[in-house]
C-alpha atoms as a PDB file:
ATOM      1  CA  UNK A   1      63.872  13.880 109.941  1.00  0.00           C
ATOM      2  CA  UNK A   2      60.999  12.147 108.242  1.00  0.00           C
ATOM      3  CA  UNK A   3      58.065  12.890 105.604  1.00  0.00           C
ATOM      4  CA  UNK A   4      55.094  14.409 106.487  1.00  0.00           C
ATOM      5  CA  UNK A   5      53.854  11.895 103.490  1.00  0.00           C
ATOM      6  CA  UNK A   6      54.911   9.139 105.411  1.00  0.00           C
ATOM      7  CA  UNK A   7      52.641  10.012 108.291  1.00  0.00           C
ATOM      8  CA  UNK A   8      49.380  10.320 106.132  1.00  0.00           C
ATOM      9  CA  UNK A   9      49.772   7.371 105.242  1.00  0.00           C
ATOM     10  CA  UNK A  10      48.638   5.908 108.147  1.00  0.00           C
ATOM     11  CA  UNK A  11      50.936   3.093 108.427  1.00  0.00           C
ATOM     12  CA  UNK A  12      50.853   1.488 111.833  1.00  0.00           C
ATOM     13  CA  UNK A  13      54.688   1.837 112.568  1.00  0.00           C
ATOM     14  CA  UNK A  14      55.595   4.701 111.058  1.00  0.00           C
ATOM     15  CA  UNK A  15      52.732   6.541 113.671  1.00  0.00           C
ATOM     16  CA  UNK A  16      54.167   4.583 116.116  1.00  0.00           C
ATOM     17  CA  UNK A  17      57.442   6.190 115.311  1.00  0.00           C
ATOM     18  CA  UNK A  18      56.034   9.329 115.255  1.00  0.00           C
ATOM     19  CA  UNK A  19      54.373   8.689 118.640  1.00  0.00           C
ATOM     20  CA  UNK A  20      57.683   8.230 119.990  1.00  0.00           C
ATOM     21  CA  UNK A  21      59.623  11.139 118.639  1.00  0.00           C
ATOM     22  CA  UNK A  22      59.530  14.892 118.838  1.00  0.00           C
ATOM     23  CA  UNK A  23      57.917  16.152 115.783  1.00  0.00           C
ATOM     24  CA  UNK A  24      58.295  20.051 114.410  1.00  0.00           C
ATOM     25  CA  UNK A  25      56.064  20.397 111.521  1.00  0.00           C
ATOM     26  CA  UNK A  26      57.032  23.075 109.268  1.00  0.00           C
ATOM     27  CA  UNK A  27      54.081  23.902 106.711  1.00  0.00           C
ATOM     28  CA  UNK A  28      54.547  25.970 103.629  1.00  0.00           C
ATOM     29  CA  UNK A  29      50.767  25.623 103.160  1.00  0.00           C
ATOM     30  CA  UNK A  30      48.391  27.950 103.753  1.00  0.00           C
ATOM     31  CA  UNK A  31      45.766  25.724 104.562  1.00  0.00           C
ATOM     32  CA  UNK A  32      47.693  24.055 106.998  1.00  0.00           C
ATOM     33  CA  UNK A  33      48.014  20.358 105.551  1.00  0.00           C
ATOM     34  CA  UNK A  34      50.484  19.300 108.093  1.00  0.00           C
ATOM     35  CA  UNK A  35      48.612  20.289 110.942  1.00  0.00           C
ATOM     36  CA  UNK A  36      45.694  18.560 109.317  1.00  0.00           C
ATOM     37  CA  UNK A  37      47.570  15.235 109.156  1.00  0.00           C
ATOM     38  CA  UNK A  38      49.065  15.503 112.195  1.00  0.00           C
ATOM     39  CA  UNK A  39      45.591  16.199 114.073  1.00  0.00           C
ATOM     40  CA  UNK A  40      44.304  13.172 111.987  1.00  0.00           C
ATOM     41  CA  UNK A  41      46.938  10.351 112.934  1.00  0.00           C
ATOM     42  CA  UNK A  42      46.752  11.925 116.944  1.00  0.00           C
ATOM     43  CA  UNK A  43      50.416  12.534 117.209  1.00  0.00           C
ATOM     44  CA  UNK A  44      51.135  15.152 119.815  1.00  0.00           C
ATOM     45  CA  UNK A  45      53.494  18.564 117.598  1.00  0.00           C
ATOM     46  CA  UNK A  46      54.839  21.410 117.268  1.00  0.00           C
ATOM     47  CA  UNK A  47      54.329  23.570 114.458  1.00  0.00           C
ATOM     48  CA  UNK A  48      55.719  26.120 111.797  1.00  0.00           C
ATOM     49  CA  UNK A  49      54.012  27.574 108.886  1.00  0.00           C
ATOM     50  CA  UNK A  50      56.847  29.328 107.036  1.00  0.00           C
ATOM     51  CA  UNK A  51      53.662  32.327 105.243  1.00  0.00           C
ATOM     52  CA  UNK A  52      53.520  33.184 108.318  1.00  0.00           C
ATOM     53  CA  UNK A  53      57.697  34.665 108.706  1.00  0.00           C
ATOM     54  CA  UNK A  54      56.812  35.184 104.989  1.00  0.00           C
ATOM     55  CA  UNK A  55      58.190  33.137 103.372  1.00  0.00           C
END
């Protein structure tokens, strides 16, 4: 389990970790940060955004 945080941060090896790892991102954000990162860095994801269980 890691930080979304740590991925925007754009830090060579923690992508490259990311690269090599399944990632879930669960999002409590309605504007869908974690997507947003994710899309940014080009890491292949799945994806969760809790609003929409409602929560």
């Amino acid at each position: 389990m890691n930080c979304l945080t740590l991925a925007a941060t754009g830090t060579k090896e923690i992508i490259d970790e990311f690269k090599n790892s399944n990632i879930l991102v669960i999002d409590g954000c309605n504007e869908d940060c974690g997507k947003k990162i994710m899309v940014m860095i080009g890491i292949n994801y799945m994806y969760l955004r809790l609003t929409d269980l409602g929560y």
